[in-house]
N, C-alpha and C. Protein backbone atom coordinates (compact mmCIF):
# COMPACT_ATOMS: atom_id res chain seq x y z
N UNK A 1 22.60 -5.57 -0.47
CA UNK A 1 21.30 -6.13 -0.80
C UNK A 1 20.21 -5.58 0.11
N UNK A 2 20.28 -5.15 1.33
CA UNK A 2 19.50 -4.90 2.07
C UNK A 2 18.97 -3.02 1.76
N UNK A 3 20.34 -2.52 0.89
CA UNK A 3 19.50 -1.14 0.67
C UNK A 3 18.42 -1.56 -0.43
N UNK A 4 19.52 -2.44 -0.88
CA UNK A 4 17.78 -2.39 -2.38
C UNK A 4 16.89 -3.15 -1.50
N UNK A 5 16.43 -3.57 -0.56
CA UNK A 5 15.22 -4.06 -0.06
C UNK A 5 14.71 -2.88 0.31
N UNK A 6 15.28 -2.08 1.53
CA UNK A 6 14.86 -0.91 1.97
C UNK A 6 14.60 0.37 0.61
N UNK A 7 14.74 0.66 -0.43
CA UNK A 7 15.18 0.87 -1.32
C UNK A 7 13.19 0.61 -2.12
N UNK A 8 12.89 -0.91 -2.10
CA UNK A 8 12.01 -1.45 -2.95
C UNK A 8 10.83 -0.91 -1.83
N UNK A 9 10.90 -0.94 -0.47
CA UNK A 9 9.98 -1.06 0.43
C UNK A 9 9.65 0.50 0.59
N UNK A 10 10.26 1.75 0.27
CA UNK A 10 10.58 3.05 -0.18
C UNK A 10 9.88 3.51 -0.89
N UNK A 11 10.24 2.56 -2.45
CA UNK A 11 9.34 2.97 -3.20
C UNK A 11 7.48 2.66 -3.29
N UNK A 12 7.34 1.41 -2.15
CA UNK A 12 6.03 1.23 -2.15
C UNK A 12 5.43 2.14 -0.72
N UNK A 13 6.17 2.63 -0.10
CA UNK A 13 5.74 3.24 1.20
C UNK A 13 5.42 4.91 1.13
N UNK A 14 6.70 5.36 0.74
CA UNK A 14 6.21 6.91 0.43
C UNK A 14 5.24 7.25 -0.59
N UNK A 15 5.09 6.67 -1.60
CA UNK A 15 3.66 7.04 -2.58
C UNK A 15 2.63 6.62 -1.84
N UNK A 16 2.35 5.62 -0.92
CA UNK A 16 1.01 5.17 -0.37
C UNK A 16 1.21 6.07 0.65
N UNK A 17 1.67 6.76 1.82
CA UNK A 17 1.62 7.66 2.25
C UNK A 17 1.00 9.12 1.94
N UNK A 18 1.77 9.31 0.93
CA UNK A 18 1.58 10.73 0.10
C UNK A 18 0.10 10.72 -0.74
N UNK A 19 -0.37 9.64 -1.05
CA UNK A 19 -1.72 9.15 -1.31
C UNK A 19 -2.09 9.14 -0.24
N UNK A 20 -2.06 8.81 0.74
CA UNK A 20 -2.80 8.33 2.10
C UNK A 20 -3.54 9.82 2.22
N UNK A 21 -2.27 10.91 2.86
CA UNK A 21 -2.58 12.11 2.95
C UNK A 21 -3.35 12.89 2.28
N UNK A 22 -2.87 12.44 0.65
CA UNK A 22 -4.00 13.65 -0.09
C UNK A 22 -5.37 13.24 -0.14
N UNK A 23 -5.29 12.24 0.17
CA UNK A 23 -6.93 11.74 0.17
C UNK A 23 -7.91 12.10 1.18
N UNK A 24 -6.90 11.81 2.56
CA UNK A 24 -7.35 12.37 3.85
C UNK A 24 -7.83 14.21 3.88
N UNK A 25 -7.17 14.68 3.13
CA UNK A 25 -7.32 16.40 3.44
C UNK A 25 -8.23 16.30 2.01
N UNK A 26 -8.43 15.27 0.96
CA UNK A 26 -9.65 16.11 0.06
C UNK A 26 -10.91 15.54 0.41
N UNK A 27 -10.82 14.62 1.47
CA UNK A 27 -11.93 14.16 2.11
C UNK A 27 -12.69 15.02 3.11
N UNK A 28 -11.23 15.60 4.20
CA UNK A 28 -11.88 16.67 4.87
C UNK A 28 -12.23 17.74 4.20
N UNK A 29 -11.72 18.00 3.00
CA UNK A 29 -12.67 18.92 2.36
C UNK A 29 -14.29 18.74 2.18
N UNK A 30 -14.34 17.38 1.27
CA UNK A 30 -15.35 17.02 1.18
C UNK A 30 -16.30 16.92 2.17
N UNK A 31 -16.02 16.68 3.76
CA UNK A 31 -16.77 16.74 5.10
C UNK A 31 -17.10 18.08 5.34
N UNK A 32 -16.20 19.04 4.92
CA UNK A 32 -16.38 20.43 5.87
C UNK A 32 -17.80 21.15 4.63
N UNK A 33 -18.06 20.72 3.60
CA UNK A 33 -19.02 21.26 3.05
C UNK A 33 -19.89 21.41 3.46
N UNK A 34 -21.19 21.97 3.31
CA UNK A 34 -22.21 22.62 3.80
C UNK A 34 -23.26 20.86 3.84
N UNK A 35 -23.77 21.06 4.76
CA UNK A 35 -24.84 19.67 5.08
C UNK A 35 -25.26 19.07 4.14
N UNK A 36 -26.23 20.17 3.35
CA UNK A 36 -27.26 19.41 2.54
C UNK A 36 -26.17 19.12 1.31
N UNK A 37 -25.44 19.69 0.97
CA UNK A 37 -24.63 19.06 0.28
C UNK A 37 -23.44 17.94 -0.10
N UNK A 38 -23.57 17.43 1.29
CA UNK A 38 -22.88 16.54 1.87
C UNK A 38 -23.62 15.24 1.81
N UNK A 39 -25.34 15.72 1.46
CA UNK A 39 -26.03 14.28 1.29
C UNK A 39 -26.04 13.89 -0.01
N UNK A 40 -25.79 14.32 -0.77
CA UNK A 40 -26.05 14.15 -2.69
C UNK A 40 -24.88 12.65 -2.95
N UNK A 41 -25.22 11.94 -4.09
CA UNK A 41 -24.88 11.13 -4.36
C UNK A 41 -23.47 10.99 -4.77
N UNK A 42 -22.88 12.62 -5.40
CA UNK A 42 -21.53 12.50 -5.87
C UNK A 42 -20.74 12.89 -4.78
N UNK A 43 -20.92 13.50 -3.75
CA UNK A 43 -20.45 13.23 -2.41
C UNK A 43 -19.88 11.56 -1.83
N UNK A 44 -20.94 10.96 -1.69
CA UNK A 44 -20.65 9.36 -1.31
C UNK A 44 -19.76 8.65 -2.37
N UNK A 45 -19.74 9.24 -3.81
CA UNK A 45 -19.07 8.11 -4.77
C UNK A 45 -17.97 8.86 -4.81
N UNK A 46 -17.39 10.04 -4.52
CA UNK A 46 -15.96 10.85 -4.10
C UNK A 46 -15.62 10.07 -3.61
N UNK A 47 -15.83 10.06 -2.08
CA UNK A 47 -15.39 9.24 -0.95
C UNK A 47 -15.22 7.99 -1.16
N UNK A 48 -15.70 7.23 -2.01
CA UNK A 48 -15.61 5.72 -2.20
C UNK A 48 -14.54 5.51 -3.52
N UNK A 49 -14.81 6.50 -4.29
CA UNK A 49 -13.46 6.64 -5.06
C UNK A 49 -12.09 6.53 -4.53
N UNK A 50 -12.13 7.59 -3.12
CA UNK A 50 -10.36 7.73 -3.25
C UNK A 50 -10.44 6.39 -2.42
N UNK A 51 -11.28 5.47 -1.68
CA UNK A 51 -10.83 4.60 -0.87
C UNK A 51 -10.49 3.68 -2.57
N UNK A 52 -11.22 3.74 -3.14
CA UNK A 52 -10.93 2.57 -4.44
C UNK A 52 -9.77 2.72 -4.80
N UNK A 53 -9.11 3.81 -5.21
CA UNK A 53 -7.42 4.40 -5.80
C UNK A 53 -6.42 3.91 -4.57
N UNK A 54 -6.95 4.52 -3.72
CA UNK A 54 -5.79 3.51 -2.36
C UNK A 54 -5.50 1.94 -2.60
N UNK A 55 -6.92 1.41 -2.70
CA UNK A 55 -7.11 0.15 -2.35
C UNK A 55 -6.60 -0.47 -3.89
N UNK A 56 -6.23 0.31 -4.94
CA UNK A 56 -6.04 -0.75 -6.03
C UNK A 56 -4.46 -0.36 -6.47
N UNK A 57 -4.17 1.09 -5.47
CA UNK A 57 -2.77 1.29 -5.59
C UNK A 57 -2.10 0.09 -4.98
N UNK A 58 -2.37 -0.12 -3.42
CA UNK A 58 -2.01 -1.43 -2.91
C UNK A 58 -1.72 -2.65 -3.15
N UNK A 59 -3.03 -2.89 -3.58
CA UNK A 59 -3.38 -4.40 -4.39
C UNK A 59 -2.06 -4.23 -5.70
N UNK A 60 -1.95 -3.51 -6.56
CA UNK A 60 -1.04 -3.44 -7.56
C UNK A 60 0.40 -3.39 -7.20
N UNK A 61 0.63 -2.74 -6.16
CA UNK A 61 1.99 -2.72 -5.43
C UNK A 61 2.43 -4.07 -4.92
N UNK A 62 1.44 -4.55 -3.99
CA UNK A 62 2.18 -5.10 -2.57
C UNK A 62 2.27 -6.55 -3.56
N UNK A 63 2.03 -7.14 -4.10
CA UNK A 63 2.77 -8.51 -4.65
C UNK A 63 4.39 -8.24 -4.62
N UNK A 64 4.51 -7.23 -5.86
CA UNK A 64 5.79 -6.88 -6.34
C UNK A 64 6.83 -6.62 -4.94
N UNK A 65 5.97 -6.01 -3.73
CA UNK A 65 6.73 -5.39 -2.67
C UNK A 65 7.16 -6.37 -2.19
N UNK A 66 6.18 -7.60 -1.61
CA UNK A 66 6.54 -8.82 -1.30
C UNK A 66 7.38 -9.94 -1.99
N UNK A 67 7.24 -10.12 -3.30
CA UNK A 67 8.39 -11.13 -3.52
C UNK A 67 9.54 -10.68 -3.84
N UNK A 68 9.53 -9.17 -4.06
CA UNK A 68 11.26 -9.10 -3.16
C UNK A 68 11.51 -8.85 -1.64
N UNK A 69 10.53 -8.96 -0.68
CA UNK A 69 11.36 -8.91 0.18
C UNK A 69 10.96 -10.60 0.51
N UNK A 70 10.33 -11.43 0.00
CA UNK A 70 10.71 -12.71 0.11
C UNK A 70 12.26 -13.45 -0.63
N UNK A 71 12.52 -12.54 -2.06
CA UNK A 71 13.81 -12.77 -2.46
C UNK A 71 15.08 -12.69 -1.82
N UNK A 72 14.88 -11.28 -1.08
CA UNK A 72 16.07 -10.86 -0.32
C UNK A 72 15.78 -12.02 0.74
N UNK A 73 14.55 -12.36 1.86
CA UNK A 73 15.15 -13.68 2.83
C UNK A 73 15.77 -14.79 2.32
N UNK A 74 15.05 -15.04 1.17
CA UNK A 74 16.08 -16.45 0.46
C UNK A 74 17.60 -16.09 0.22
N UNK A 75 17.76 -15.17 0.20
CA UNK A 75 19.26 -14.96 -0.11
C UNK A 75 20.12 -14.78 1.23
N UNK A 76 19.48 -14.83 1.79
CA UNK A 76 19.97 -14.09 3.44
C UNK A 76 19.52 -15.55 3.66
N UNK A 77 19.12 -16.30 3.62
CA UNK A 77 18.98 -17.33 4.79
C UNK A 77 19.83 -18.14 4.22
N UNK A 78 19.93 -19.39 5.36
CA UNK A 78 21.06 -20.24 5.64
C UNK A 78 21.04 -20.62 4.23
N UNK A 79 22.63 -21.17 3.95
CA UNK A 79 22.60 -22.14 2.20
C UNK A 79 21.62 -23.47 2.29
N UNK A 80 21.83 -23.96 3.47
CA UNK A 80 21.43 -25.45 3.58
C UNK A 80 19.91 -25.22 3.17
N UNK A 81 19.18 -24.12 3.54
CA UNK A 81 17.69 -23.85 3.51
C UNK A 81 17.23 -23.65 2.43
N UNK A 82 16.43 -24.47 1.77
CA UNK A 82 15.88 -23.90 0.56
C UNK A 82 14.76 -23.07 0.80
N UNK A 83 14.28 -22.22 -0.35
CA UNK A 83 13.38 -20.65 -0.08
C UNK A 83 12.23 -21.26 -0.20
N UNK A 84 12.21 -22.50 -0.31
CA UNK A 84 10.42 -23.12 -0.41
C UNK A 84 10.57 -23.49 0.92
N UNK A 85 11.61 -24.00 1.92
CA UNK A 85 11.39 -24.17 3.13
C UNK A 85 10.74 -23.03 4.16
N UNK A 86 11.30 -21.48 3.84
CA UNK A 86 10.83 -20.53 4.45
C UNK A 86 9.52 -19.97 4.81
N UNK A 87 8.39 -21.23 4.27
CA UNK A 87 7.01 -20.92 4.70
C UNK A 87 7.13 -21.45 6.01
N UNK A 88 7.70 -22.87 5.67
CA UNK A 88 6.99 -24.04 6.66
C UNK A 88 8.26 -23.56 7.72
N UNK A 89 7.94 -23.43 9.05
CA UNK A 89 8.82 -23.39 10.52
C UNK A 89 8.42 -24.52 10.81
N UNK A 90 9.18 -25.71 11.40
CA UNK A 90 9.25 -26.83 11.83
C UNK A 90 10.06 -26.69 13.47
């Protein structure tokens, strides 16, 4: 059970990475351009684009990422414990 966690956490980690990166080097592209062209409007909405594709890759991922690795603790934790207990630490 724990590869398919590592496994689920895999599949949300290396694509946001590999996104991370390509965004980073078409950004420094976008920086290394010539000045005045660096002030124009489709310049700024590039840049705010790839942060938007990151930010909605995430948002779309990380639920799914999280309630399995909240599934896998319920299964891993004690029997006596129910998985609605695992918010509250007492």
């Amino acid at each position: 059970m724990l590869a398919i966690l590592i496994l689920y956490n895999l599949y949300f980690l290396v694509p946001l990475c590999i996104l991370g990166l390509v965004y980073i080097l078409i950004e420094r592209t976008l920086r290394l351009r010539p000045q005045r062209s660096r002030k124009d409007k489709s310049h700024r909405h590039a840049v705010k684009m790839l942060g938007v594709i990151v930010l909605a890759f995430v948002l779309c991922w990380l639920p799914y990422i999280v309630s399995m690795t909240m599934t896998y603790v319920s299964l891993t934790a004690d029997s006596n414990m129910l998985p609605s207990t695992l918010w509250c630490t007492t």
